[in-house]
Protein backbone atom coordinates (compact mmCIF):
# COMPACT_ATOMS: atom_id res chain seq x y z
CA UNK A 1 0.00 0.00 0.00
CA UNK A 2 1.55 3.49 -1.21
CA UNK A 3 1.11 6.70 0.53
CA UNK A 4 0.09 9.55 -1.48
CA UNK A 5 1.10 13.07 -1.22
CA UNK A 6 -1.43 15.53 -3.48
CA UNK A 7 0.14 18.95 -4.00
CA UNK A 8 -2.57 21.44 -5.93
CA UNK A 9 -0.72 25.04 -6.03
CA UNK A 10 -3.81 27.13 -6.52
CA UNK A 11 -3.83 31.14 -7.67
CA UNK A 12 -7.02 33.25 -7.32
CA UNK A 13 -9.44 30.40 -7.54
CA UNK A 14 -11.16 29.58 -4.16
CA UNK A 15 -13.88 28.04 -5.79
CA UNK A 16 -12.21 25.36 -7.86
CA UNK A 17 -10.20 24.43 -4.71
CA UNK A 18 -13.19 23.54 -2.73
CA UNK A 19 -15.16 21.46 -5.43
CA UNK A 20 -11.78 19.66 -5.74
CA UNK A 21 -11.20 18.99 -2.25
CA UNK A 22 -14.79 17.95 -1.92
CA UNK A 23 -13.99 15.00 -4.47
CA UNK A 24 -11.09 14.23 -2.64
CA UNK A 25 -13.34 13.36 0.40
CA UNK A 26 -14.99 10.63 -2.12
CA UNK A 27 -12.09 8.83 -2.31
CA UNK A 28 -12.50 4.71 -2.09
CA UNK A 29 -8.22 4.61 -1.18
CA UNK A 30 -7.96 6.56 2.54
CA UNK A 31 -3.91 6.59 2.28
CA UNK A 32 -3.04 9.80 1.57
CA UNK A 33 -2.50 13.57 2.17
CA UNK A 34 -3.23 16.63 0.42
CA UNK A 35 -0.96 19.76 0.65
CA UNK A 36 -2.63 23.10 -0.66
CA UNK A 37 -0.03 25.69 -1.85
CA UNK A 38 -1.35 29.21 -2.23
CA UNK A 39 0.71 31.11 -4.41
CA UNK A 40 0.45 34.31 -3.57
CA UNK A 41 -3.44 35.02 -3.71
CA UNK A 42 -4.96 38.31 -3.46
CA UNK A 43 -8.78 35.96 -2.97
CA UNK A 44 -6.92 33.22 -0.61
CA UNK A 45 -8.90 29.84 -0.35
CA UNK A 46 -7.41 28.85 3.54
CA UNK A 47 -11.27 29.60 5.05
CA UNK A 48 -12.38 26.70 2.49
CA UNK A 49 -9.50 24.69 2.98
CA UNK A 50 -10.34 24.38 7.05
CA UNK A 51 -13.96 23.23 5.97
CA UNK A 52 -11.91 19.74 5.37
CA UNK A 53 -9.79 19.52 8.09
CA UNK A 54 -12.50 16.09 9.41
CA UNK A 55 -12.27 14.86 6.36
CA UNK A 56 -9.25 15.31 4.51
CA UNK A 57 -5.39 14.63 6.23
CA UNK A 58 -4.80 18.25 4.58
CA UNK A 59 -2.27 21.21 4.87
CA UNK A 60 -1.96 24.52 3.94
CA UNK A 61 0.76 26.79 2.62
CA UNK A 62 0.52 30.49 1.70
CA UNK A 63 3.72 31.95 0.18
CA UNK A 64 4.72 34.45 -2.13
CA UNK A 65 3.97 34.34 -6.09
CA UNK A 66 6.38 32.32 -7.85
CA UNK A 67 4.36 30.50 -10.38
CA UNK A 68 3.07 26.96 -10.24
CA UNK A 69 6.30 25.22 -11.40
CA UNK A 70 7.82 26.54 -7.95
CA UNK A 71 4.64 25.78 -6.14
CA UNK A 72 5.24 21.91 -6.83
CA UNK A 73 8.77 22.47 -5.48
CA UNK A 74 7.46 24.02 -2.48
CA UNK A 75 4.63 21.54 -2.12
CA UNK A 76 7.36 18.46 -3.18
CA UNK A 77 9.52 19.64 0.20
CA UNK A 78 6.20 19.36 2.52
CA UNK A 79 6.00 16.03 1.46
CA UNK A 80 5.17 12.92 3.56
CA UNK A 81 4.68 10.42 0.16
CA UNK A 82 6.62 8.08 -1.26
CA UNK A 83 4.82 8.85 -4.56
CA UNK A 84 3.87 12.56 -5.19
CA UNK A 85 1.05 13.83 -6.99
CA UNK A 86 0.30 17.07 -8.86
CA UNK A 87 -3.27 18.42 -9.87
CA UNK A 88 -4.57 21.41 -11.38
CA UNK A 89 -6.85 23.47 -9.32
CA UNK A 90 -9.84 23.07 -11.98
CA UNK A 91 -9.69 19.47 -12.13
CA UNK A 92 -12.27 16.98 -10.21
CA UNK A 93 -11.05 13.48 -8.78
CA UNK A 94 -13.05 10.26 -9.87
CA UNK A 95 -13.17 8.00 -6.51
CA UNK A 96 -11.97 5.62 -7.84
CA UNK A 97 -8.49 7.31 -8.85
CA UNK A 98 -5.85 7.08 -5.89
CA UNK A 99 -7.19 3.08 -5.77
CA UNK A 100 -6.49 2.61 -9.28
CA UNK A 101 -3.18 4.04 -9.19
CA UNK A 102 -2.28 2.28 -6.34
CA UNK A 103 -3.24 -1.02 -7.59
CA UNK A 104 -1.40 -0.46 -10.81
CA UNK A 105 1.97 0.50 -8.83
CA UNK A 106 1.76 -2.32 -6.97
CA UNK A 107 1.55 -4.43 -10.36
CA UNK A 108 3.61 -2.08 -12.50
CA UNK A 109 6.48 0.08 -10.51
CA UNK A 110 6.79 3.07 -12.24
CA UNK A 111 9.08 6.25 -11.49
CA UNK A 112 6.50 8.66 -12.97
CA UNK A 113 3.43 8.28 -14.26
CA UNK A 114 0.29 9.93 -15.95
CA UNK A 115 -3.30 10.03 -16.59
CA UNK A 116 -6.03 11.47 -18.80
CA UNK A 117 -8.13 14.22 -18.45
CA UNK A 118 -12.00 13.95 -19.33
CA UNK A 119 -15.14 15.78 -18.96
CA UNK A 120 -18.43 15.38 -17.52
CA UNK A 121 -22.02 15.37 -18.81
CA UNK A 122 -22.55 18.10 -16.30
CA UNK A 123 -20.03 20.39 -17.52
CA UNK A 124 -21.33 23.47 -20.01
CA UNK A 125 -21.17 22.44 -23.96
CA UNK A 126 -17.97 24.92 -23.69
CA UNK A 127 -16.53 23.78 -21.53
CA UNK A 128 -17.17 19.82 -23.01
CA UNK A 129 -16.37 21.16 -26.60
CA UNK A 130 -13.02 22.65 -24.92
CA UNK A 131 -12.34 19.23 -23.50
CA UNK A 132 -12.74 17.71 -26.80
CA UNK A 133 -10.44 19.72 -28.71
CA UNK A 134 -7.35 19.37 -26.15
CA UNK A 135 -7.93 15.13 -26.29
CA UNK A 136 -8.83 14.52 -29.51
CA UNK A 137 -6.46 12.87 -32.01
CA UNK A 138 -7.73 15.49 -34.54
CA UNK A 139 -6.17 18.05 -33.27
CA UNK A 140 -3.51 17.08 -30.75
CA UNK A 141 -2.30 13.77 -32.27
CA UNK A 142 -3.69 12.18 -28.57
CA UNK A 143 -0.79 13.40 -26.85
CA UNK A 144 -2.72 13.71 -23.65
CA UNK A 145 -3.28 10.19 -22.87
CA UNK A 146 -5.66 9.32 -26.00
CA UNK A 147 -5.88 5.51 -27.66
CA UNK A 148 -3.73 6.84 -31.09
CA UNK A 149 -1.03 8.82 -29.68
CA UNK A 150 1.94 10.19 -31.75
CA UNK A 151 5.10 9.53 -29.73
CA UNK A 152 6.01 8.79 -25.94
CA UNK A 153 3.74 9.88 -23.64
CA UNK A 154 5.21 12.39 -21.64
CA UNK A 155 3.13 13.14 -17.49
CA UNK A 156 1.65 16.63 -17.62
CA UNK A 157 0.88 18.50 -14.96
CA UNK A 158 -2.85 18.77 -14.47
CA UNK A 159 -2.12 14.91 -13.56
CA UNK A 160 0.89 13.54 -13.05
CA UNK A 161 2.69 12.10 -10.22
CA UNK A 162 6.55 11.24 -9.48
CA UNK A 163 8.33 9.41 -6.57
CA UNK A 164 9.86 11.00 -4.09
CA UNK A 165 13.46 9.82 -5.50
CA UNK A 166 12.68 11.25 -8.74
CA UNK A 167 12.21 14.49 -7.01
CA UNK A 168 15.06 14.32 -5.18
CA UNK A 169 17.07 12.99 -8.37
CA UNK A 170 15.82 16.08 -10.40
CA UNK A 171 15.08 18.67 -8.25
CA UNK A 172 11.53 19.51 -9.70
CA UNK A 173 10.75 22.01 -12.11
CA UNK A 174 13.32 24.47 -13.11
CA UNK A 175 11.23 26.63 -14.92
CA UNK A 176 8.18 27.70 -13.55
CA UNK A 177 5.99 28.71 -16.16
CA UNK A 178 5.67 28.20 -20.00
CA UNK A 179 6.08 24.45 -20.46
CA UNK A 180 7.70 23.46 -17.26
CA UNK A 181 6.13 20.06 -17.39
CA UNK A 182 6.99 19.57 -20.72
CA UNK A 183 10.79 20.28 -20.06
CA UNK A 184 10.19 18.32 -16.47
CA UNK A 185 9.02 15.03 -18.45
CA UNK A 186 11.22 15.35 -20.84
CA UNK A 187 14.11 15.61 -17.94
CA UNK A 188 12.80 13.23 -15.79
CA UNK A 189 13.01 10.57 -19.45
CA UNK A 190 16.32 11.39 -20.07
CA UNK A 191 17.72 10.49 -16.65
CA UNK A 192 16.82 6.81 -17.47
CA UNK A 193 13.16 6.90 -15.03
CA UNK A 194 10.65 4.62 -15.61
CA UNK A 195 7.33 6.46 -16.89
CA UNK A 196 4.41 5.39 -18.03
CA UNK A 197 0.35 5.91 -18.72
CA UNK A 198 -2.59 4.64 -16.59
CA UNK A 199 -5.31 5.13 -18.48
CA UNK A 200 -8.14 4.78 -16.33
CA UNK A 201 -6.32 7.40 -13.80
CA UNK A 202 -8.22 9.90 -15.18
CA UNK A 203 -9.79 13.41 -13.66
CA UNK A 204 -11.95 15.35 -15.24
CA UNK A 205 -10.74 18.63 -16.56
CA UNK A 206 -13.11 21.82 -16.42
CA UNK A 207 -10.69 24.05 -18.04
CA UNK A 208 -11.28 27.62 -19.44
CA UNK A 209 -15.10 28.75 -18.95
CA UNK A 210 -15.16 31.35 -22.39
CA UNK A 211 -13.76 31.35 -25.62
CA UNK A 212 -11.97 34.09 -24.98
CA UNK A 213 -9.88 32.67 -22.61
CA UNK A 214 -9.23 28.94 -24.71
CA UNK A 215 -7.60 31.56 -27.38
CA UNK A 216 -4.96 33.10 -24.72
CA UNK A 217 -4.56 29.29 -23.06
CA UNK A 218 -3.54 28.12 -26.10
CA UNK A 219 -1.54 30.95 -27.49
CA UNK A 220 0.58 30.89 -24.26
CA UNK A 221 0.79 26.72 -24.71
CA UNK A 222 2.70 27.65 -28.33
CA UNK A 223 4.98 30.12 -26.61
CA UNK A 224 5.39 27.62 -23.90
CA UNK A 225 6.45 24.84 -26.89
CA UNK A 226 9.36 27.49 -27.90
CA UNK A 227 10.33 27.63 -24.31
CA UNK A 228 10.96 24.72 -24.24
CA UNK A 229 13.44 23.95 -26.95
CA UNK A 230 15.90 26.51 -24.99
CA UNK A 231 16.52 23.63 -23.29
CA UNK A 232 16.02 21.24 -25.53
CA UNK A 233 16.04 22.24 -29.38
CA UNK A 234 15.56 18.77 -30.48
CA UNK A 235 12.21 19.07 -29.16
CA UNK A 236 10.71 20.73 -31.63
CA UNK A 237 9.16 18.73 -34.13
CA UNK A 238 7.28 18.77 -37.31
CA UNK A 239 3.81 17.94 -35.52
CA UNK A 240 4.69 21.26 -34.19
CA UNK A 241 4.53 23.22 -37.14
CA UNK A 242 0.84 22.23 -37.79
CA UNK A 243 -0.43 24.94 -36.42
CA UNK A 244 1.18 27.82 -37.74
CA UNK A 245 0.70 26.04 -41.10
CA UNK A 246 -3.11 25.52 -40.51
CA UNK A 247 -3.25 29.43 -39.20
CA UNK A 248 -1.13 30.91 -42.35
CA UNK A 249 -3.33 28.22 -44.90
CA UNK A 250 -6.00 30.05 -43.17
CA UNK A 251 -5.17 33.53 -44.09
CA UNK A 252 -4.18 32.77 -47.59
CA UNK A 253 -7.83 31.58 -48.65
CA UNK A 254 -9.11 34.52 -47.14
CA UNK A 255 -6.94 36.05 -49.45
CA UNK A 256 -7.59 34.53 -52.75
CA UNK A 257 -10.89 34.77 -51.63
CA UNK A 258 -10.33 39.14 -51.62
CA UNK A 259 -8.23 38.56 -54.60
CA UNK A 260 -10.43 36.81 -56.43
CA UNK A 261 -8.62 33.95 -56.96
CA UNK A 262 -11.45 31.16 -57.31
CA UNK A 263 -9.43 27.67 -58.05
CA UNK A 264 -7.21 28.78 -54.19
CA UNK A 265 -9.55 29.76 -52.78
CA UNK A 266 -12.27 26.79 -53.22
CA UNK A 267 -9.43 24.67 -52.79
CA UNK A 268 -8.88 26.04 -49.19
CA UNK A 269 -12.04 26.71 -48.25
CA UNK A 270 -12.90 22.71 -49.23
CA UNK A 271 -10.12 21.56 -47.06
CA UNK A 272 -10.62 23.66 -44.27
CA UNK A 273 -14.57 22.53 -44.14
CA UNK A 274 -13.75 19.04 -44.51
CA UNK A 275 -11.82 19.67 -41.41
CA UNK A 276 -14.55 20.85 -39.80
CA UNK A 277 -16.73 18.50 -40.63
CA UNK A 278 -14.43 15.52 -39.45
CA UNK A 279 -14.05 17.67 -36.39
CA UNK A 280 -18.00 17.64 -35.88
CA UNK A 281 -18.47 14.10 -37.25
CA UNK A 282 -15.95 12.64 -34.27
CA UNK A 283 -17.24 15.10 -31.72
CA UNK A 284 -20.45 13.51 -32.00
CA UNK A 285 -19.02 10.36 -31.94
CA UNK A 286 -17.61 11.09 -28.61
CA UNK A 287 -20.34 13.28 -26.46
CA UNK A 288 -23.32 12.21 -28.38
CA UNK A 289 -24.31 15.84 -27.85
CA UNK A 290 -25.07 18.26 -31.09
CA UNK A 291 -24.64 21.69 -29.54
CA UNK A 292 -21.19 20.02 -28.41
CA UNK A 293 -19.91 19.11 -31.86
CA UNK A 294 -20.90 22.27 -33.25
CA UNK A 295 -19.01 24.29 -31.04
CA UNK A 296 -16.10 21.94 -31.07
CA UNK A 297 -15.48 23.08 -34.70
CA UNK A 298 -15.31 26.22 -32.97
CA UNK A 299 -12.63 25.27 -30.46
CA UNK A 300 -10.53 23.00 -32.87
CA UNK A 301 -9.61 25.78 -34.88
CA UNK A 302 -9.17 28.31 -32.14
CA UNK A 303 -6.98 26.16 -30.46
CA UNK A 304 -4.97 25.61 -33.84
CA UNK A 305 -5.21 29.71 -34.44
CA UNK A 306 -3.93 30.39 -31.39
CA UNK A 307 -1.52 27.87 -30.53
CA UNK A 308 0.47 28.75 -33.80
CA UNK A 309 0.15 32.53 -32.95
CA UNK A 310 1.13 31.99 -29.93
CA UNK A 311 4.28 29.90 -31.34
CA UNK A 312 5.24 32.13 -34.19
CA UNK A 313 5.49 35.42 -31.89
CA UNK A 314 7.66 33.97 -29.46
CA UNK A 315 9.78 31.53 -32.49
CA UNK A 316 10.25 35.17 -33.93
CA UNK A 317 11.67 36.67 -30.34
CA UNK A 318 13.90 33.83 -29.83
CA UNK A 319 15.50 34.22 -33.12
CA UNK A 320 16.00 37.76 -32.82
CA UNK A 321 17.58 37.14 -29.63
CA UNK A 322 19.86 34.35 -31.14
């Protein structure tokens, strides 16, 4: 039997803390703790977090704002568990989760692992159509713990956990924003740990609530992929590209269109609503839910928009630095 440490570092967001605490308390696997790290909050969550103290073995940290990469490194050091675990402060905890990683440890050893993220039936269409576009093989290549990934899974943070010697081995994050799981999986790989995916160690992911806010998620998520490859140039791949190709294919058919160039332009515009209409077809597929496909045509290509935005402005800054 392992003994769990859950570090959330939370920012601003009272609210999410206490629904995911409150699925915490559902738990069916009782060994483990949960360490809260406030990060510097002007709206601090500590009045919700002592609603738990009978339920939950919990503690609570306020400290300065450092970012969540240093968070987990403060919330790593307050540590009790042999095996810790990081969550997002917007995710929600499925029951059965801390059993089911448990009993696949005990099976499986692993140095560092990962799960998927999912949504529920009771989230907004938004927020489900959001969930769609950052899982589905369409549009991500099922890097996130889908059935037809492209490449090694790598832990992210909204669910990922490490033992406490990998921690100690690495250090934790080194960065603390902008891809600083990416560069800590990739890290933690290259040091010769064991990693690996449960699949049914999922929690479901509520994510941005507007559109608005998807665009700037994802645009920082591209500068975050640029980040990385300061450390690790090899990293970026052709997968990568896909965006900014998909954006600038984009503004060319609106183009021709001004232009008048017919042949381009109904050429684009077939490809790009073939997309779409792959991107509704599977939606379906997946939620059973019309309103939810429909706007998940809307979401695919915002996240592609704005992920290769996102990664052309800060490829451009990087190679006027160089």
């Amino acid at each position: 039997m392992h003994f769990f440490s859950i570090i959330i570092p939370v920012y601003n967001r009272p609210h999410e803390i206490n629904e995911l605490l409150e699925s915490l308390t559902h738990q069916t696997y009782s060994h483990f703790e949960v360490i809260i790290v406030e990060d510097g909050s002007t709206s601090r969550c500590d009045h919700l977090v002592s609603k738990y103290d009978s339920r939950l073995k919990i503690k609570y940290f306020f400290k300065p704002n450092t970012g969540q990469g240093f968070s987990r490194n403060f919330g790593f050091d307050k540590s009790a568990g042999e095996y810790l675990i990081v969550f997002d402060s917007d995710c929600l905890i499925p029951k059965h989760y801390l059993t089911t990683v448990n009993n696949f440890l005990v099976k499986e050893p692993l140095d560092a692992f990962g799960g998927p993220d999912k949504s529920l039936d009771s989230f907004t269409p938004i927020q489900r159509a959001i969930s769609y576009s950052m899982t589905s093989f369409f549009t991500t290549g099922g890097i996130r713990g889908g059935d037809k990934r492209l490449g090694a899974f790598h832990p992210r943070s909204f669910n990922m956990g490490i033992s406490k010697s990998v921690y100690k081995e690495t250090g934790g994050y080194i960065i603390t924003r902008k891809g600083e799981d990416i560069e800590f999986s990739i890290r933690i790989i290259e040091k010769g740990f064991k990693t690996g995916l449960i699949r049914e160690a999922y929690v479901y992911h509520k994510r941005r609530t507007t559109l608005g806010q998807f665009y700037k998620q994802l645009k920082f998520f591209g500068r975050a992929r640029i980040n990385v490859s300061r450390f690790y140039p090899k990293e970026i791949k052709l997968v990568h590209l896909f965006p900014v190709l998909f954006m600038f294919g984009l503004i060319a058919t609106i183009i021709f269109a001004i232009w008048g160039i017919k042949i381009l332009f109904f050429i684009g515009i077939g490809a790009y609503f073939l997309y779409g209409f792959i991107i509704f077809i599977d939606s379906w597929v997946m939620s059973k839910n019309f309103k939810v496909a429909i706007i998940s045509i809307i979401t695919a290509f915002i996240q592609l928009i704005a992920y290769g935005h996102g990664f052309l402005v800060e490829g451009l800054k990087k190679l006027s630095r160089d």
